[in-house]
PDB file of N, CA and C in Angstrom:
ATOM      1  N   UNK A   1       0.031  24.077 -11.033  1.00  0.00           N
ATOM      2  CA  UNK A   1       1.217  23.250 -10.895  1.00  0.00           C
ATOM      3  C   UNK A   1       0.796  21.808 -10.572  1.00  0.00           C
ATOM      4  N   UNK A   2       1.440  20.894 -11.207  1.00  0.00           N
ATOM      5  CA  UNK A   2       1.174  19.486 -10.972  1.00  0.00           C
ATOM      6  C   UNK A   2       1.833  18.783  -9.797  1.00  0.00           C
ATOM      7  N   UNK A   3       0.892  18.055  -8.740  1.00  0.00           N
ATOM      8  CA  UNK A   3       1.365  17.671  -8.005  1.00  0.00           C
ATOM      9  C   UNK A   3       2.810  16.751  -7.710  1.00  0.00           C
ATOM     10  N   UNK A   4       2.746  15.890  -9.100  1.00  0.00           N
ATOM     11  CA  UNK A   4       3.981  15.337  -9.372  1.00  0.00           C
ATOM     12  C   UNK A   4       4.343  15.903 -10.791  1.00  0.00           C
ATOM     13  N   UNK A   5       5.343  16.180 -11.451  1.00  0.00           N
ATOM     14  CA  UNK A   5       5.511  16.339 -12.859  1.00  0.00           C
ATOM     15  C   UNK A   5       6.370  15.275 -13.585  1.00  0.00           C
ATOM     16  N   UNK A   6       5.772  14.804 -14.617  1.00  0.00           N
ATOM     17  CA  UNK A   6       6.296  13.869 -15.426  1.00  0.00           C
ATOM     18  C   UNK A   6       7.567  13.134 -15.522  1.00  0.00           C
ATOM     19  N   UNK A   7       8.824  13.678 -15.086  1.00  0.00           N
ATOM     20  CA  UNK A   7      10.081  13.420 -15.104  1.00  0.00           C
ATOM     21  C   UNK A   7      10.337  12.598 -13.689  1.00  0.00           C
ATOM     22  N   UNK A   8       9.429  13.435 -12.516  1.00  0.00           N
ATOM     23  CA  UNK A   8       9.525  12.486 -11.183  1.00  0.00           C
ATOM     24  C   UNK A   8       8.581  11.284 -11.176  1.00  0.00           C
ATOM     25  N   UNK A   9       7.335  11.054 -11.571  1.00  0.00           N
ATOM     26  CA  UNK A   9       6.355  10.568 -12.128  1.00  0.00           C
ATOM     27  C   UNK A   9       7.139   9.128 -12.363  1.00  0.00           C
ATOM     28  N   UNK A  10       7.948   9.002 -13.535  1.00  0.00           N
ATOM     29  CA  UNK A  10       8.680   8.016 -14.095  1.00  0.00           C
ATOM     30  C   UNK A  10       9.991   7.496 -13.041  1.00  0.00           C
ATOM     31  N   UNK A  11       9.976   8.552 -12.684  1.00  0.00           N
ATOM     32  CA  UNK A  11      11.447   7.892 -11.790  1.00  0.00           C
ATOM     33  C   UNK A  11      10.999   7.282 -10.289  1.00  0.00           C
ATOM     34  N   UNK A  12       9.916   7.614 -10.104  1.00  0.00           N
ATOM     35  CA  UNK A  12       9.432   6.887  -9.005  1.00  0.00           C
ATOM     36  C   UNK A  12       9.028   5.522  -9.663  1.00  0.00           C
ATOM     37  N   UNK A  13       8.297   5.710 -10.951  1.00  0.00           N
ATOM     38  CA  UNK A  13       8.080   4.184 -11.424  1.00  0.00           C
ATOM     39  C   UNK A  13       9.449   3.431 -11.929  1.00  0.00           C
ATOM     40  N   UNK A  14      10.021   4.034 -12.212  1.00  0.00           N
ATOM     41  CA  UNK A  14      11.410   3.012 -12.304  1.00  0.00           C
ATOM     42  C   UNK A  14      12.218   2.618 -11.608  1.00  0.00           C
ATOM     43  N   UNK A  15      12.094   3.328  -9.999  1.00  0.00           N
ATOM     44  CA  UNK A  15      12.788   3.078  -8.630  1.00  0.00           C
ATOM     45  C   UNK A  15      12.135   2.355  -7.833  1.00  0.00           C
ATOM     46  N   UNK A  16      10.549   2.123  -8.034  1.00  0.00           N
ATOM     47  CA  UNK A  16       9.415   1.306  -7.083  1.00  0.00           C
ATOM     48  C   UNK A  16       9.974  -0.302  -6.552  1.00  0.00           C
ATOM     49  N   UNK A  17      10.866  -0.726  -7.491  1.00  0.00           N
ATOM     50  CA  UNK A  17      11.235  -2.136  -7.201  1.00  0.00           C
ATOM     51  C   UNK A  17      12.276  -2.267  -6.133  1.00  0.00           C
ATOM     52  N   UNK A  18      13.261  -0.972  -5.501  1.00  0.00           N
ATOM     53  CA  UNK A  18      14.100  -0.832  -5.089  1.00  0.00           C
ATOM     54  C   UNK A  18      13.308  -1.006  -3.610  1.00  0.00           C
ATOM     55  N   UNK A  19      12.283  -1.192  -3.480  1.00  0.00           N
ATOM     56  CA  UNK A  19      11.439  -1.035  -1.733  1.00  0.00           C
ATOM     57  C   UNK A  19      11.894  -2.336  -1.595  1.00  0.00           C
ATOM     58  N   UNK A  20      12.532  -2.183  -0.821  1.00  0.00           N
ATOM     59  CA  UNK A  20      12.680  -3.807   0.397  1.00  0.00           C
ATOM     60  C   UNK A  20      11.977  -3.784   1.374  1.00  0.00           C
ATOM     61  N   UNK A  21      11.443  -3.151   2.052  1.00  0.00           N
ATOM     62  CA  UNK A  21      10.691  -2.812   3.333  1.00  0.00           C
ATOM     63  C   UNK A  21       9.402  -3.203   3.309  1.00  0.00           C
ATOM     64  N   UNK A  22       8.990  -4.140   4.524  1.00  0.00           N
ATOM     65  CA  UNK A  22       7.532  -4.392   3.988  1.00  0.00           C
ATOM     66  C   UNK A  22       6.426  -3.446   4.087  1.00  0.00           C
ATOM     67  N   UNK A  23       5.740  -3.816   3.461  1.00  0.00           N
ATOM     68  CA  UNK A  23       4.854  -2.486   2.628  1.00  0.00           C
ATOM     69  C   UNK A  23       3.643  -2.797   2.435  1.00  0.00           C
ATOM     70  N   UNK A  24       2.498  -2.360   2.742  1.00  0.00           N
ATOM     71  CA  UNK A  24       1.113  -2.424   2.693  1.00  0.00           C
ATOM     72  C   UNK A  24       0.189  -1.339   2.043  1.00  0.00           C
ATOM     73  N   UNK A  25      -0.254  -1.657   1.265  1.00  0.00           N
ATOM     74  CA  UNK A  25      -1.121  -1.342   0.512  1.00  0.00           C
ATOM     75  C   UNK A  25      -2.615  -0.567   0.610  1.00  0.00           C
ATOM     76  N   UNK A  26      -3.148   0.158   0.990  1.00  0.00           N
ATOM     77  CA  UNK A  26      -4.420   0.172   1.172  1.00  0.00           C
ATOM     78  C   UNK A  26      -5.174   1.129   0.167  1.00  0.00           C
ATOM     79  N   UNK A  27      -6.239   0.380  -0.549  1.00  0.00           N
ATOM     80  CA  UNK A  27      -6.463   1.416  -1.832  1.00  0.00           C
ATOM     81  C   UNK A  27      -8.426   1.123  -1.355  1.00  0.00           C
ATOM     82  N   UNK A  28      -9.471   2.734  -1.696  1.00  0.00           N
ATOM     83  CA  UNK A  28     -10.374   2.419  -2.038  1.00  0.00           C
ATOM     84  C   UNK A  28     -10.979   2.134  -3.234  1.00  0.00           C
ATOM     85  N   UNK A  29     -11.883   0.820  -3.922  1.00  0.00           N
ATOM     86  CA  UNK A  29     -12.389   0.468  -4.537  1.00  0.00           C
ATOM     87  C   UNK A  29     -12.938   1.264  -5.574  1.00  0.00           C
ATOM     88  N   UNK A  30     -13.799   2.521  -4.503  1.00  0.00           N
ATOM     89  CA  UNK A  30     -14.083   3.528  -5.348  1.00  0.00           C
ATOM     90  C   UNK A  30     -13.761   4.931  -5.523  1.00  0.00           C
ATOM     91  N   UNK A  31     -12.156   4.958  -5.406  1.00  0.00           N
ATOM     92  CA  UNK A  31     -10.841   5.771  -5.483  1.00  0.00           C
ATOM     93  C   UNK A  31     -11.495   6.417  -7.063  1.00  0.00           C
ATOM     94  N   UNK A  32     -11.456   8.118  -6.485  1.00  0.00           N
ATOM     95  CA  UNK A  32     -11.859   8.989  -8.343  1.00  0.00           C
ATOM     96  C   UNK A  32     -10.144  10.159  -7.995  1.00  0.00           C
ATOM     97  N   UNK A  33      -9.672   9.893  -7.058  1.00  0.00           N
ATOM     98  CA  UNK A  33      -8.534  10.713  -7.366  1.00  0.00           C
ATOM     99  C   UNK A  33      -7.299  10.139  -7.787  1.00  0.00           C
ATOM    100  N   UNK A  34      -7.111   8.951  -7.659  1.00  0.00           N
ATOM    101  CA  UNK A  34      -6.202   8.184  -8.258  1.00  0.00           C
ATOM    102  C   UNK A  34      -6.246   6.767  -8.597  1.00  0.00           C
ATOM    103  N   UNK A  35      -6.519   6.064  -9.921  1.00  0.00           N
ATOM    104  CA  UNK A  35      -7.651   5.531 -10.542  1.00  0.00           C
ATOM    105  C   UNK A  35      -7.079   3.619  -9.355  1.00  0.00           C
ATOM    106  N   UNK A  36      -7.594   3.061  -9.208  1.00  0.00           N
ATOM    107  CA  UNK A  36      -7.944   1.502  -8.488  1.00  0.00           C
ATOM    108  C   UNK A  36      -6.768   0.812  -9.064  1.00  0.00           C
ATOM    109  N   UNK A  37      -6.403   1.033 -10.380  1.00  0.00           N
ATOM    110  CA  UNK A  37      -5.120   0.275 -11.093  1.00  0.00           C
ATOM    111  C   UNK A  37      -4.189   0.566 -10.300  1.00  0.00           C
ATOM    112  N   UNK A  38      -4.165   1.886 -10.271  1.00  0.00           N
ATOM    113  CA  UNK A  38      -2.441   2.281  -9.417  1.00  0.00           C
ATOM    114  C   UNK A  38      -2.022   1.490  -8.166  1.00  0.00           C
ATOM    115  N   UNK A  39      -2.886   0.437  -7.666  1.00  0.00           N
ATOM    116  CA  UNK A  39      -3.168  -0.350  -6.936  1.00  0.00           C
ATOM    117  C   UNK A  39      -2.072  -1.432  -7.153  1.00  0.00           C
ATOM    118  N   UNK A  40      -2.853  -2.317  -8.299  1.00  0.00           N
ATOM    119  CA  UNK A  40      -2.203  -3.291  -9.316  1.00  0.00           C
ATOM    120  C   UNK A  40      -0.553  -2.743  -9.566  1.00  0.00           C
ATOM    121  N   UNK A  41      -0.239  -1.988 -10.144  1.00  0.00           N
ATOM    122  CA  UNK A  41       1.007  -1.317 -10.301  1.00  0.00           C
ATOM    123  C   UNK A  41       1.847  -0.955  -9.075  1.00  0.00           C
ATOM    124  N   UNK A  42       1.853  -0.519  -7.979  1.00  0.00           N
ATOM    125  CA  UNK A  42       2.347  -0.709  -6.911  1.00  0.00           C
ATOM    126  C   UNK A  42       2.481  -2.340  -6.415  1.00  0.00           C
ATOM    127  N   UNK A  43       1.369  -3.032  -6.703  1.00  0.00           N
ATOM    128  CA  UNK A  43       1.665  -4.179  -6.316  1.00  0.00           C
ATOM    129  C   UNK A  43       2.805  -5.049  -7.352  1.00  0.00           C
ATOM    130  N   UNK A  44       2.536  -5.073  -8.459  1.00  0.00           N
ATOM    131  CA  UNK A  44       3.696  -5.724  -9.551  1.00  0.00           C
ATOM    132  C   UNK A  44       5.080  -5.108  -9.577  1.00  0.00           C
ATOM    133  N   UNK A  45       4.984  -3.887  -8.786  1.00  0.00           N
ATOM    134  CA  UNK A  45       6.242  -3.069  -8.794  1.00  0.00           C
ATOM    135  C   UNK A  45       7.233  -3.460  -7.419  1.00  0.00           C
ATOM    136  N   UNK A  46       6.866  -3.917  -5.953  1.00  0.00           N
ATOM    137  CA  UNK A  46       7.249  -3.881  -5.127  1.00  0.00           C
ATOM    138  C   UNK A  46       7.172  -4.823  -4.501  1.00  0.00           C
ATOM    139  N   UNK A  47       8.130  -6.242  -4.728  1.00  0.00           N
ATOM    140  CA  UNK A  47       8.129  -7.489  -4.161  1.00  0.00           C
ATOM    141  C   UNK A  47       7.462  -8.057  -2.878  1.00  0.00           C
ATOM    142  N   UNK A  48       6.539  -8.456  -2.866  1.00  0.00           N
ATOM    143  CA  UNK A  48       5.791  -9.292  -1.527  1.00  0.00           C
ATOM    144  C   UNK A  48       4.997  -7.854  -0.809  1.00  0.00           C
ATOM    145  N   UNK A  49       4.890  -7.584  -1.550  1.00  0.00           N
ATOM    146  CA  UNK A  49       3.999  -6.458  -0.838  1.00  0.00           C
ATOM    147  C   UNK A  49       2.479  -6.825  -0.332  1.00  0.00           C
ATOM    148  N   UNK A  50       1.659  -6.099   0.508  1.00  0.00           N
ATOM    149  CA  UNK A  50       0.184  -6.757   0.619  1.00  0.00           C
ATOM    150  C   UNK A  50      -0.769  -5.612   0.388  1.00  0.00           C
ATOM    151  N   UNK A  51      -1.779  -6.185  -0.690  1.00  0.00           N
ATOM    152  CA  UNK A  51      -2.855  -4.996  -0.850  1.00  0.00           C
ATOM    153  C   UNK A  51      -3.946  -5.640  -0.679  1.00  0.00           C
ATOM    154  N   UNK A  52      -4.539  -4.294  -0.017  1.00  0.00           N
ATOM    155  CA  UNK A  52      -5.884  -4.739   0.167  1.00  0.00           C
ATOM    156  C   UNK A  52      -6.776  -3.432  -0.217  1.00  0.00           C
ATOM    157  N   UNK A  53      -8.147  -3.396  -1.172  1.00  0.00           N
ATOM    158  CA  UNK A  53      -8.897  -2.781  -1.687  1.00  0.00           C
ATOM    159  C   UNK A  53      -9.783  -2.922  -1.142  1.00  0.00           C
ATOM    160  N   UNK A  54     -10.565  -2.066  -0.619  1.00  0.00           N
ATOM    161  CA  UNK A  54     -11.132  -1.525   0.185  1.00  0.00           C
ATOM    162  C   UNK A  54     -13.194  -1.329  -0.822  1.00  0.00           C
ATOM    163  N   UNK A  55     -14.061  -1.917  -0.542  1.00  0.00           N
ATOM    164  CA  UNK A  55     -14.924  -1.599  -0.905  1.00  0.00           C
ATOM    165  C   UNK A  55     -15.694  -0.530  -0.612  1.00  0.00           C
ATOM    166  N   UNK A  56     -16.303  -0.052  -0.783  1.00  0.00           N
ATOM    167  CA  UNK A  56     -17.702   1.070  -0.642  1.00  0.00           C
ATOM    168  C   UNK A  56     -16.340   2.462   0.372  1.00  0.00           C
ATOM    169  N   UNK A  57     -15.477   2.123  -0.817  1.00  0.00           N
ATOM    170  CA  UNK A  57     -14.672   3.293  -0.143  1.00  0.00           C
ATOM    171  C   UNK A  57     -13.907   4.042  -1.034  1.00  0.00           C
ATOM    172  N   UNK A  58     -13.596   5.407  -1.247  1.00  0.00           N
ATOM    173  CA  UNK A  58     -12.737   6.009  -1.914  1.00  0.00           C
ATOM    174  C   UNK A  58     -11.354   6.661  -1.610  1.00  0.00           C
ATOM    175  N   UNK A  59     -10.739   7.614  -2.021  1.00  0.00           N
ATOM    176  CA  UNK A  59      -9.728   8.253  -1.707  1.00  0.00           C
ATOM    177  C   UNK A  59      -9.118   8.335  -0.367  1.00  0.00           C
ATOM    178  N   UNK A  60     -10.051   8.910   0.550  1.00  0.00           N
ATOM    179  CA  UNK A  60      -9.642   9.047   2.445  1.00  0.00           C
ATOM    180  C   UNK A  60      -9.888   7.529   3.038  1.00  0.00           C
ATOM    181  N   UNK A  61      -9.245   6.543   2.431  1.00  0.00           N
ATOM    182  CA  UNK A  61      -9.734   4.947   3.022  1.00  0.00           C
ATOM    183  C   UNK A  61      -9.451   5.607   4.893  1.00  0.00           C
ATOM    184  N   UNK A  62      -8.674   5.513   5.818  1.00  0.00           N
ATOM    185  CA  UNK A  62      -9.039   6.085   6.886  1.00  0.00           C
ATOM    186  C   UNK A  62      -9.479   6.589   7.409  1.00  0.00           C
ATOM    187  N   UNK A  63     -10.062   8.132   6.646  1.00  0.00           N
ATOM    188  CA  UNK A  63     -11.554   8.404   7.178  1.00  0.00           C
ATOM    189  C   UNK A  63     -12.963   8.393   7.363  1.00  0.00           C
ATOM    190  N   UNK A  64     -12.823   7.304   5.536  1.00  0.00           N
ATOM    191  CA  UNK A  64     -13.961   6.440   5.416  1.00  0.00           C
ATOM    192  C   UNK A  64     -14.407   5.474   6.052  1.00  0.00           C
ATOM    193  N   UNK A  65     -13.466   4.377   6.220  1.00  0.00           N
ATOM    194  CA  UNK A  65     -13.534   3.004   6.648  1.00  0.00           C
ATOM    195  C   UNK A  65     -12.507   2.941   8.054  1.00  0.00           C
ATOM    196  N   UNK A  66     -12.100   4.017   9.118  1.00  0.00           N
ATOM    197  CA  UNK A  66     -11.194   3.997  10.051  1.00  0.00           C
ATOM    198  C   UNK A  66     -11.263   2.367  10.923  1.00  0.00           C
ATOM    199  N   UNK A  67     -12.135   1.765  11.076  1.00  0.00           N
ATOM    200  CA  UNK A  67     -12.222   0.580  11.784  1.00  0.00           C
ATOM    201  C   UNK A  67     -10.970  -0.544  10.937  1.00  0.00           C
ATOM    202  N   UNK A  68     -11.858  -0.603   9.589  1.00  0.00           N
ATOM    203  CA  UNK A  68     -11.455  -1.498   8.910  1.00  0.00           C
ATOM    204  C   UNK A  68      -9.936  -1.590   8.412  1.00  0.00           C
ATOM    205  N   UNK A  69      -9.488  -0.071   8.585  1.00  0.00           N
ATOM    206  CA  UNK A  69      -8.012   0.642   7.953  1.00  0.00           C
ATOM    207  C   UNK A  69      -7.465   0.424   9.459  1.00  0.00           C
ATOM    208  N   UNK A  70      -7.747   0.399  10.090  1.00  0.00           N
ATOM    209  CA  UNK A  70      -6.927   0.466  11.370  1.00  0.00           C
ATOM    210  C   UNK A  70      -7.018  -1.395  11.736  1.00  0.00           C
ATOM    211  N   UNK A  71      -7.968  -2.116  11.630  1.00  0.00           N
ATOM    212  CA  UNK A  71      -7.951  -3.748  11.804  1.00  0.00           C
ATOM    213  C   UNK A  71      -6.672  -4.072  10.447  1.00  0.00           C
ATOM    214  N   UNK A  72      -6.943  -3.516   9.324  1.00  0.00           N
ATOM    215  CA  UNK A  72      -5.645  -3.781   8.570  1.00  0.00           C
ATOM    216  C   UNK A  72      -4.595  -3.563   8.849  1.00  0.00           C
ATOM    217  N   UNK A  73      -3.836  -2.170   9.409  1.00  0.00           N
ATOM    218  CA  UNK A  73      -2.635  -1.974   9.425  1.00  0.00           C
ATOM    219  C   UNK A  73      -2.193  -3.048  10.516  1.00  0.00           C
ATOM    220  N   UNK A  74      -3.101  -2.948  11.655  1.00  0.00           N
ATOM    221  CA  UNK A  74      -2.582  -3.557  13.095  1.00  0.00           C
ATOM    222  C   UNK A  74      -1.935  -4.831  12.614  1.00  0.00           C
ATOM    223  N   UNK A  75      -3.105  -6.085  11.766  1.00  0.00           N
ATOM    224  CA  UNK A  75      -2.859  -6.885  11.350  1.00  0.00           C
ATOM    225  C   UNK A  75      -1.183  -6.747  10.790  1.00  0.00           C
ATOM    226  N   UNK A  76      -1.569  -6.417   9.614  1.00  0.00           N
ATOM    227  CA  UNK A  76       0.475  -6.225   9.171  1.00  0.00           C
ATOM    228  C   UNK A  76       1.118  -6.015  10.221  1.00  0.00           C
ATOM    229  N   UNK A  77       1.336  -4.849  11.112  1.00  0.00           N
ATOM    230  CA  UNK A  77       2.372  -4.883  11.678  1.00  0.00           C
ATOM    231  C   UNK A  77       2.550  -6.265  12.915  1.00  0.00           C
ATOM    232  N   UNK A  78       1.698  -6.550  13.176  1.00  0.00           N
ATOM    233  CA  UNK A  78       1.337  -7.906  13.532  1.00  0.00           C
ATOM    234  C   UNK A  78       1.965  -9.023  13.198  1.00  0.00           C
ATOM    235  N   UNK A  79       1.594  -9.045  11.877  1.00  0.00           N
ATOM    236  CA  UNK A  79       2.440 -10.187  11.108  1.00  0.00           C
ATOM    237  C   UNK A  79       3.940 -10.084  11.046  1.00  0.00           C
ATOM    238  N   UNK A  80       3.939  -9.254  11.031  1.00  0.00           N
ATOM    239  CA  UNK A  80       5.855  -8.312  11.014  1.00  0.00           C
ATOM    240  C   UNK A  80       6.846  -8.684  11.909  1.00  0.00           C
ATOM    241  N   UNK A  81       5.978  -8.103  13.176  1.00  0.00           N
ATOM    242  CA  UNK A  81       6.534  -8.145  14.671  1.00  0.00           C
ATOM    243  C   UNK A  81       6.499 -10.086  14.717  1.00  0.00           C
ATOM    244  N   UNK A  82       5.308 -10.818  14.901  1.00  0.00           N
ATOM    245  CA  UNK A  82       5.583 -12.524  14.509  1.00  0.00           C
ATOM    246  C   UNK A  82       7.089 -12.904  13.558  1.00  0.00           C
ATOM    247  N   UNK A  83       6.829 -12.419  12.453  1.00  0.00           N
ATOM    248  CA  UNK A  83       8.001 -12.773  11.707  1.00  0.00           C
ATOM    249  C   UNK A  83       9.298 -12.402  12.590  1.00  0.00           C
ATOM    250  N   UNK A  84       9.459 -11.221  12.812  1.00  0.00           N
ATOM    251  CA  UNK A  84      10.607 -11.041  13.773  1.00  0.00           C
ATOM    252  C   UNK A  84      11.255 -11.802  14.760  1.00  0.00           C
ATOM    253  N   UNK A  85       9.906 -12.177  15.427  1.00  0.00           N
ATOM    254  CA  UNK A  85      10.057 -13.207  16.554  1.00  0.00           C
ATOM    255  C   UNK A  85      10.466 -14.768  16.269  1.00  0.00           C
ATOM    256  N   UNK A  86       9.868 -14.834  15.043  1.00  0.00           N
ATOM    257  CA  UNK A  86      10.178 -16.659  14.506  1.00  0.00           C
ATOM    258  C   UNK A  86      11.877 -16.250  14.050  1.00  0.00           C
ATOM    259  N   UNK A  87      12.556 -15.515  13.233  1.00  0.00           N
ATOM    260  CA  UNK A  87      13.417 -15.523  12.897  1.00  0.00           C
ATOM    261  C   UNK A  87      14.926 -14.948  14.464  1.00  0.00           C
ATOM    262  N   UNK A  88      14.058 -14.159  15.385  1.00  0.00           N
ATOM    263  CA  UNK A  88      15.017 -14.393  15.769  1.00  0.00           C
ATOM    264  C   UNK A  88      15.459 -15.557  16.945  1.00  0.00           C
ATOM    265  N   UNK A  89      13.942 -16.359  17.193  1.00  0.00           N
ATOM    266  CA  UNK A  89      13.983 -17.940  17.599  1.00  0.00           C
ATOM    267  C   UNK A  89      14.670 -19.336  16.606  1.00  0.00           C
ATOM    268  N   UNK A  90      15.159 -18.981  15.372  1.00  0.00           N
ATOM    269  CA  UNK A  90      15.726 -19.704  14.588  1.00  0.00           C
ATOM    270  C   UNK A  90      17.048 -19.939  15.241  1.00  0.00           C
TER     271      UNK A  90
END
């Protein structure tokens, strides 16, 4: 059985633009279970989004690179929580 099947497959790609929520990205470089593009495509699909690709890393980016995956997320939500704060000082 396929993890996703073709009919949901598409409808997730035709609903991807509907994310308003900010959204971060984290893909490894040397990803063999789901190819580095799908990267690119999440990113053209989901307005202001942030990706970041991950070198000398594959599929488990958190259990590969946990320092570097965890200095990323913090960062975003970081930036998030700031934004929050400037807008509700406006």
């Amino acid at each position: 059985m396929a993890l996703v099947n073709e009919k949901s497959r598409h409808s997730l790609q035709e609903n991807m633009n509907k994310i308003v929520a900010p959204t971060q990205i984290i893909w490894g470089k040397q990803e063999q279970v789901l190819d580095v593009s799908g990267a690119e495509v999440l990113a053209g699909s989901i307005r202001g989004c942030q990706v970041e690709i991950l070198e000398n890393c594959g599929h488990s980016v958190v259990m590969e690179r946990p320092r570097k995956s965890a200095k990323l997320m913090t960062d975003f939500l970081s930036s998030l929580q700031s934004t929050e704060n400037n807008k509700k000082h406006e």
